[in-house]
C-alpha atoms as a PDB file:
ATOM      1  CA  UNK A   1      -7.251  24.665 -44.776  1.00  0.00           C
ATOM      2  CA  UNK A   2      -7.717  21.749 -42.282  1.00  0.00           C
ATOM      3  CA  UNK A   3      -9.292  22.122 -39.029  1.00  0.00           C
ATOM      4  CA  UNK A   4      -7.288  21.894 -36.062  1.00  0.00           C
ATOM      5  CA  UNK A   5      -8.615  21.758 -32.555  1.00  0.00           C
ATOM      6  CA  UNK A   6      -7.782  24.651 -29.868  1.00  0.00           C
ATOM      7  CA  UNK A   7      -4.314  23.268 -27.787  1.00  0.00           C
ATOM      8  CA  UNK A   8      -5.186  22.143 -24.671  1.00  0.00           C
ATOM      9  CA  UNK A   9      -4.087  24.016 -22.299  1.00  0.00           C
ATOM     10  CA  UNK A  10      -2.491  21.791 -18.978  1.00  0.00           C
ATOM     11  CA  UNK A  11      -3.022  23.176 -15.885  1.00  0.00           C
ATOM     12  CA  UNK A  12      -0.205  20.414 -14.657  1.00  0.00           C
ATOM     13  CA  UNK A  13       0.208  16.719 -15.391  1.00  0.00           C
ATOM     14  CA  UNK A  14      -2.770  14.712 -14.278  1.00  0.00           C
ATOM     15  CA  UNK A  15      -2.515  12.117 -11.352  1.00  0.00           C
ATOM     16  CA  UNK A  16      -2.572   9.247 -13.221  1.00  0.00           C
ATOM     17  CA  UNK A  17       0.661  10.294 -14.883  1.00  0.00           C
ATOM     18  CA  UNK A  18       2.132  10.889 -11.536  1.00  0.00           C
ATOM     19  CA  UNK A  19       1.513   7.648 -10.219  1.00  0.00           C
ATOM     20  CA  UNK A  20       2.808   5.738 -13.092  1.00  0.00           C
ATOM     21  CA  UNK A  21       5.776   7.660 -13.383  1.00  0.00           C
ATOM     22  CA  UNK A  22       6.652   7.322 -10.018  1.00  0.00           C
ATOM     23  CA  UNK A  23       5.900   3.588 -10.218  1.00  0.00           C
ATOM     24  CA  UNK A  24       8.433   3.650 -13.169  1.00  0.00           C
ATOM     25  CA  UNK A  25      10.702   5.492 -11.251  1.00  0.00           C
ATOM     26  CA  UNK A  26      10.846   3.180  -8.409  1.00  0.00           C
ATOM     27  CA  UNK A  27      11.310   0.152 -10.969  1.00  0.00           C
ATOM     28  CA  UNK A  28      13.857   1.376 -12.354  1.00  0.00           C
ATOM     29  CA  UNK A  29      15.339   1.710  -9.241  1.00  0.00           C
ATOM     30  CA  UNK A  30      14.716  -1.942  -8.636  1.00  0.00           C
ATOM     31  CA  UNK A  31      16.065  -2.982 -11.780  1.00  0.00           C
ATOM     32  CA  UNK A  32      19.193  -1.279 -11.237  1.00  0.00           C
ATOM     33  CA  UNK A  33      19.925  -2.280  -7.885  1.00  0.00           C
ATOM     34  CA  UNK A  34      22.578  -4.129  -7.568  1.00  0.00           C
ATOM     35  CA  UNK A  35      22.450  -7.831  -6.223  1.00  0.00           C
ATOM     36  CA  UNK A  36      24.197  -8.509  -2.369  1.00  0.00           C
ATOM     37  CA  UNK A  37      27.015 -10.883  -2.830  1.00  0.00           C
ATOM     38  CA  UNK A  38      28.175 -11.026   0.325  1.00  0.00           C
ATOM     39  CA  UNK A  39      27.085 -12.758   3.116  1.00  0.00           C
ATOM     40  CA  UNK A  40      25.098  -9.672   4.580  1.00  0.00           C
ATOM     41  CA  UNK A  41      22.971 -10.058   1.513  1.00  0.00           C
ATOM     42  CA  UNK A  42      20.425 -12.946   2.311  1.00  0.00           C
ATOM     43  CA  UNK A  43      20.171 -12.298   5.595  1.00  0.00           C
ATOM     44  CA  UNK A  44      19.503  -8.228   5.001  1.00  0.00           C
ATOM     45  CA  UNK A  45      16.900  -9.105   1.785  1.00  0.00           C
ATOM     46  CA  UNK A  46      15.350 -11.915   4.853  1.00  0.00           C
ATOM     47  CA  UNK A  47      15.117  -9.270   7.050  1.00  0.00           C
ATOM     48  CA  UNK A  48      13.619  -6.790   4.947  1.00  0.00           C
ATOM     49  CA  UNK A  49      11.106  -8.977   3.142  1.00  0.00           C
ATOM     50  CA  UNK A  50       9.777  -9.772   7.293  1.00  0.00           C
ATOM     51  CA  UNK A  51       9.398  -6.310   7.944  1.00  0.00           C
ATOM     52  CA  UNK A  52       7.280  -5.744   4.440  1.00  0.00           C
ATOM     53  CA  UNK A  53       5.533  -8.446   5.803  1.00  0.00           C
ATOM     54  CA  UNK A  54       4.801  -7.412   8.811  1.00  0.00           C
ATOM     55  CA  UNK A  55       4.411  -3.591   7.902  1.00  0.00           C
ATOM     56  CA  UNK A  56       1.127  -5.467   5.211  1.00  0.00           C
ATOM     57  CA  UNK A  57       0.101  -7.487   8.016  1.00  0.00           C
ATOM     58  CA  UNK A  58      -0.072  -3.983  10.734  1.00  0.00           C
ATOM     59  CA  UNK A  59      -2.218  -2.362   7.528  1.00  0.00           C
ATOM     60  CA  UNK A  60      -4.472  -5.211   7.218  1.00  0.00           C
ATOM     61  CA  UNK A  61      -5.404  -4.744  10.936  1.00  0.00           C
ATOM     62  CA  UNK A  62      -5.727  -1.476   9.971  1.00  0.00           C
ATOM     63  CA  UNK A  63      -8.513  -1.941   7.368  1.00  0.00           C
ATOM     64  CA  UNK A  64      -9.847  -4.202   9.753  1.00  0.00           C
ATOM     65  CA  UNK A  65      -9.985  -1.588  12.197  1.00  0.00           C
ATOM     66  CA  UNK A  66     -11.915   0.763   9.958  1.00  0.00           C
ATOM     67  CA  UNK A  67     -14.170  -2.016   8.595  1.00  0.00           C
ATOM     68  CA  UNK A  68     -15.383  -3.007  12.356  1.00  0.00           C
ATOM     69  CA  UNK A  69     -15.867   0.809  13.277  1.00  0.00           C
ATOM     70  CA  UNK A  70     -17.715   1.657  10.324  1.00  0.00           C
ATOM     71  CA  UNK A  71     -19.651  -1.365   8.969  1.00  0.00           C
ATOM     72  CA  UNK A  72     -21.099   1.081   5.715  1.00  0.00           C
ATOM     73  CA  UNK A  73     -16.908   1.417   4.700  1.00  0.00           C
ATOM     74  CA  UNK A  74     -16.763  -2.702   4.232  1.00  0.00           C
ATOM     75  CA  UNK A  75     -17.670  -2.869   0.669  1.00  0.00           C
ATOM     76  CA  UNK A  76     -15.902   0.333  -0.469  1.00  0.00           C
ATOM     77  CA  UNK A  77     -12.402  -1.409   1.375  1.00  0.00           C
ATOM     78  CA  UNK A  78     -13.388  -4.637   0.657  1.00  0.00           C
ATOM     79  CA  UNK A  79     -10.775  -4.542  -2.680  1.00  0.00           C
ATOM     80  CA  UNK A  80      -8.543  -2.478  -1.288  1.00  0.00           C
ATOM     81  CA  UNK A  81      -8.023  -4.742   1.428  1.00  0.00           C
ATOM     82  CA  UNK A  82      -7.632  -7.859  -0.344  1.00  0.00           C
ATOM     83  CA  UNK A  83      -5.192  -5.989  -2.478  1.00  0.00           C
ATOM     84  CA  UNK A  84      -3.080  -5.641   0.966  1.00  0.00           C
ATOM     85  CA  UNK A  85      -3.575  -9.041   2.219  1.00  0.00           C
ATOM     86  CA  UNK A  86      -1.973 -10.393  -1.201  1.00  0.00           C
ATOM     87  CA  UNK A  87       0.735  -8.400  -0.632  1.00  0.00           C
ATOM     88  CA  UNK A  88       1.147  -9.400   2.680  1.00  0.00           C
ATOM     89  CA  UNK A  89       1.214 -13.207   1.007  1.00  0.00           C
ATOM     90  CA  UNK A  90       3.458 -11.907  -1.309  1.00  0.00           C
ATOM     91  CA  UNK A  91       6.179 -10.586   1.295  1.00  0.00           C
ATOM     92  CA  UNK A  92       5.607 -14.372   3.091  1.00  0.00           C
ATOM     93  CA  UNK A  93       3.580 -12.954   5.241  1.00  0.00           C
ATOM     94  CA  UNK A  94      -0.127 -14.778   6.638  1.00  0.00           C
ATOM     95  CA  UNK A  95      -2.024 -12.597   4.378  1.00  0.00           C
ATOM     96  CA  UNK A  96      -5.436 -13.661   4.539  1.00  0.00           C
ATOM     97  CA  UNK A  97      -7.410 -13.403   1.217  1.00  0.00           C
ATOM     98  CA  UNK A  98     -11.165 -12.876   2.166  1.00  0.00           C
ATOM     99  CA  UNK A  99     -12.605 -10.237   4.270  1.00  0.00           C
ATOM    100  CA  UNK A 100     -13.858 -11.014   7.356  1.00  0.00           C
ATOM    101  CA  UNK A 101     -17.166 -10.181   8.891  1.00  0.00           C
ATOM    102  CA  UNK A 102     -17.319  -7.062  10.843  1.00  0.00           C
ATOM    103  CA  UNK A 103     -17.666  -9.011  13.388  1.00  0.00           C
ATOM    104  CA  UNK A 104     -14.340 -11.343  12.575  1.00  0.00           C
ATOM    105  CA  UNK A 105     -12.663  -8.322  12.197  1.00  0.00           C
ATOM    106  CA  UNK A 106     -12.914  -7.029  15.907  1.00  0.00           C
ATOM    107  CA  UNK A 107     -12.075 -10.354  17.033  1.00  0.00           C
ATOM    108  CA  UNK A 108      -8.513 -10.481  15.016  1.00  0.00           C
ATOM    109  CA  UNK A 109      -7.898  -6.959  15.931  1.00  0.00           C
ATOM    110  CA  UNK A 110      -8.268  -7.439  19.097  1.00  0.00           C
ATOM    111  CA  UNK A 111      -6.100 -10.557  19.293  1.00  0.00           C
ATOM    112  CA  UNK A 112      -3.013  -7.799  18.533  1.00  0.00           C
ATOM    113  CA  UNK A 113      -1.137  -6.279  21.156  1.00  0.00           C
ATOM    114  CA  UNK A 114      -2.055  -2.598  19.882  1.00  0.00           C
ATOM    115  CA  UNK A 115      -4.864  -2.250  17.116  1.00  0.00           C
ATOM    116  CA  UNK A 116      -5.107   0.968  15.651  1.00  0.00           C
ATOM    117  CA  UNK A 117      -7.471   3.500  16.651  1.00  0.00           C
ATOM    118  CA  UNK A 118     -10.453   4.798  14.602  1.00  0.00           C
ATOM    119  CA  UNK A 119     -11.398   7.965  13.901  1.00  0.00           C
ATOM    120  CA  UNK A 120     -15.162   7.995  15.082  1.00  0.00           C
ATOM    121  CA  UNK A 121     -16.220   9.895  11.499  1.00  0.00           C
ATOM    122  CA  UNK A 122     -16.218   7.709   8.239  1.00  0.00           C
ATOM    123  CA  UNK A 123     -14.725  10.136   6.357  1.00  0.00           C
ATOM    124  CA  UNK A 124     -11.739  10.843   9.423  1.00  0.00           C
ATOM    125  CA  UNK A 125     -11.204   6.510   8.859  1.00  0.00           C
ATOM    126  CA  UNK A 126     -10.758   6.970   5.702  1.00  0.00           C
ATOM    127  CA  UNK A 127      -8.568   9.776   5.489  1.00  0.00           C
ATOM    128  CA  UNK A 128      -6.562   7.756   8.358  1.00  0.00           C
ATOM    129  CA  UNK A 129      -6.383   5.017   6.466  1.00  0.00           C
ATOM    130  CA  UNK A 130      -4.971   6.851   3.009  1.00  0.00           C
ATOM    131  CA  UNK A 131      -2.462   8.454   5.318  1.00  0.00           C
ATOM    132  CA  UNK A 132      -1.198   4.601   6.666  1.00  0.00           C
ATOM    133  CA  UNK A 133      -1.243   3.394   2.994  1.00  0.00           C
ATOM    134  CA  UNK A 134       1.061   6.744   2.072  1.00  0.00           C
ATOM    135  CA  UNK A 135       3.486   6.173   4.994  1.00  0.00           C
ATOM    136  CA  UNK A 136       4.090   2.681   4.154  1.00  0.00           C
ATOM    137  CA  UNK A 137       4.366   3.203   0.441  1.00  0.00           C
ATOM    138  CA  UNK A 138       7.016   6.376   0.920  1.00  0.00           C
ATOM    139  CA  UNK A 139       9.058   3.743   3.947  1.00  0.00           C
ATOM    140  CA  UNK A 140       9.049   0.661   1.204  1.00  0.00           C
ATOM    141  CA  UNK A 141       9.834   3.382  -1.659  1.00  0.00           C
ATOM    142  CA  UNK A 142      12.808   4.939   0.387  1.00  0.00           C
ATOM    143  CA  UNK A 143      14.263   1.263   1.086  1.00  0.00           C
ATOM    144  CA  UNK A 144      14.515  -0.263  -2.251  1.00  0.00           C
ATOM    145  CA  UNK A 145      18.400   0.727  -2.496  1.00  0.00           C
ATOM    146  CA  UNK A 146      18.757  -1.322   0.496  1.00  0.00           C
ATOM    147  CA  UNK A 147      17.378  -4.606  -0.974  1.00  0.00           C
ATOM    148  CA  UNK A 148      18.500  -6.812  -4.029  1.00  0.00           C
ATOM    149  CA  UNK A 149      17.068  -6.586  -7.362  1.00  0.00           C
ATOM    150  CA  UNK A 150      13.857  -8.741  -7.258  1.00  0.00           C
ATOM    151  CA  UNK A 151      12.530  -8.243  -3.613  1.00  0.00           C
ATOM    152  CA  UNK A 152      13.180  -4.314  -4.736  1.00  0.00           C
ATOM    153  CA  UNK A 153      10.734  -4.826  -7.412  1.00  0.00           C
ATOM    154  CA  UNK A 154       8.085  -6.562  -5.474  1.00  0.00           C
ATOM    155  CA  UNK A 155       8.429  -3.713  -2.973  1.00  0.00           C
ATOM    156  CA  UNK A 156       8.757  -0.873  -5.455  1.00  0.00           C
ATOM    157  CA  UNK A 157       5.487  -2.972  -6.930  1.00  0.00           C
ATOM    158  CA  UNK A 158       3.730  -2.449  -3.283  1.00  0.00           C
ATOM    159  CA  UNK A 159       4.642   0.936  -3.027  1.00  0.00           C
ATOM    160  CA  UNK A 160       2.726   2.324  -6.148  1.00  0.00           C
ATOM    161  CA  UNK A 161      -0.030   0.190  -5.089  1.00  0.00           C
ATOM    162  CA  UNK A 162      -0.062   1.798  -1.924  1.00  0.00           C
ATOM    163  CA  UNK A 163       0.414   5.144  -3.420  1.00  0.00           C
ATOM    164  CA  UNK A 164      -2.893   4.398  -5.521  1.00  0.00           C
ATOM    165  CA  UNK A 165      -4.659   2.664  -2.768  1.00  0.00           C
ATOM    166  CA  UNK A 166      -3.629   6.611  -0.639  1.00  0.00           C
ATOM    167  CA  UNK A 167      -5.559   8.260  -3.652  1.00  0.00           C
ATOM    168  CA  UNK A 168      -8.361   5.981  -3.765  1.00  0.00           C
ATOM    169  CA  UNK A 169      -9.167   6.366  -0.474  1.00  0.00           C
ATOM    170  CA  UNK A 170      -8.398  10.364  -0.168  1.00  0.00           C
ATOM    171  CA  UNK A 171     -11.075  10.584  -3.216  1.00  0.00           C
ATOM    172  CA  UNK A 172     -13.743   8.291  -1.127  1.00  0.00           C
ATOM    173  CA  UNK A 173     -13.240  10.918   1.706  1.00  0.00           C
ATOM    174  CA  UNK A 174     -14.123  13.576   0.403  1.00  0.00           C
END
């Protein structure tokens, strides 16, 4: 008689399975949404692609917030945030690529009109930080019906980046 190993038992499906599936989900949703044709379209899909743009721009403050607060975080964020200044890029937004200095990064945080506040703990930045990323990516998830078919797949794209980037940074907290 062959052997066969012991089921496995599942205590639920595993967080990597959630995240793709709700990255499929949402582009699917993309896929299927239909294209504007009338003359609301453009001007809604401009609209919504400055907002992304803006809402990646806000976040990248916000990682440069965190960053100039807590100088030990820089390397751990240092993908994470060029992750979010591509998509800023990507959205047509001023995005920029490289990380600045701690340093830098008070300097062009406090050239906006409100820059975020900072937990004083590293682990409270972080955990402030995941909670932006999971805001942003449930807002860009929730407005994919309203956009046509290619800007909803960049943005359904963005979200489950953001949705990973929410994990990521929920597991460095603890």
């Amino acid at each position: 008689m062959p052997y066969s190993p012991p089921p496995r038992t599942l205590s639920g499906p595993r967080r990597r399975s959630l995240i793709a599936s709700a990255a499929g989900a949402a582009l699917l949703v993309g896929c299927s949404a239909a294209e504007d044709s009338g003359d609301e379209g453009p001007s809604r899909a401009a609209r919504a692609r400055a907002r992304a743009a803006r809402d990646s721009a806000s976040l990248l403050e916000h990682y440069d917030a965190v960053a100039a607060a807590h100088p030990a975080l820089a390397d751990r964020l240092r993908p994470l945030r060029a992750a979010v200044a591509a998509h800023a890029e990507a959205f047509g937004g001023a995005g920029a690529t490289r990380s600045p200095s701690p340093a830098a990064a008070g300097a062009s945080v406090s050239a906006t009109a409100s820059p975020p506040a900072v937990p004083a703990a590293p682990k409270d930045a972080l955990a402030s930080l995941a909670a932006a990323e999971r805001d942003l990516a449930d807002r860009r998830a929730r407005a994919l019906l309203d956009v046509p078919g290619e800007l909803a797949r960049l943005m359904a794209s963005v979200a489950a980046a953001g949705a990973a980037h929410a994990y990521l940074l929920t597991e460095a907290a603890k």
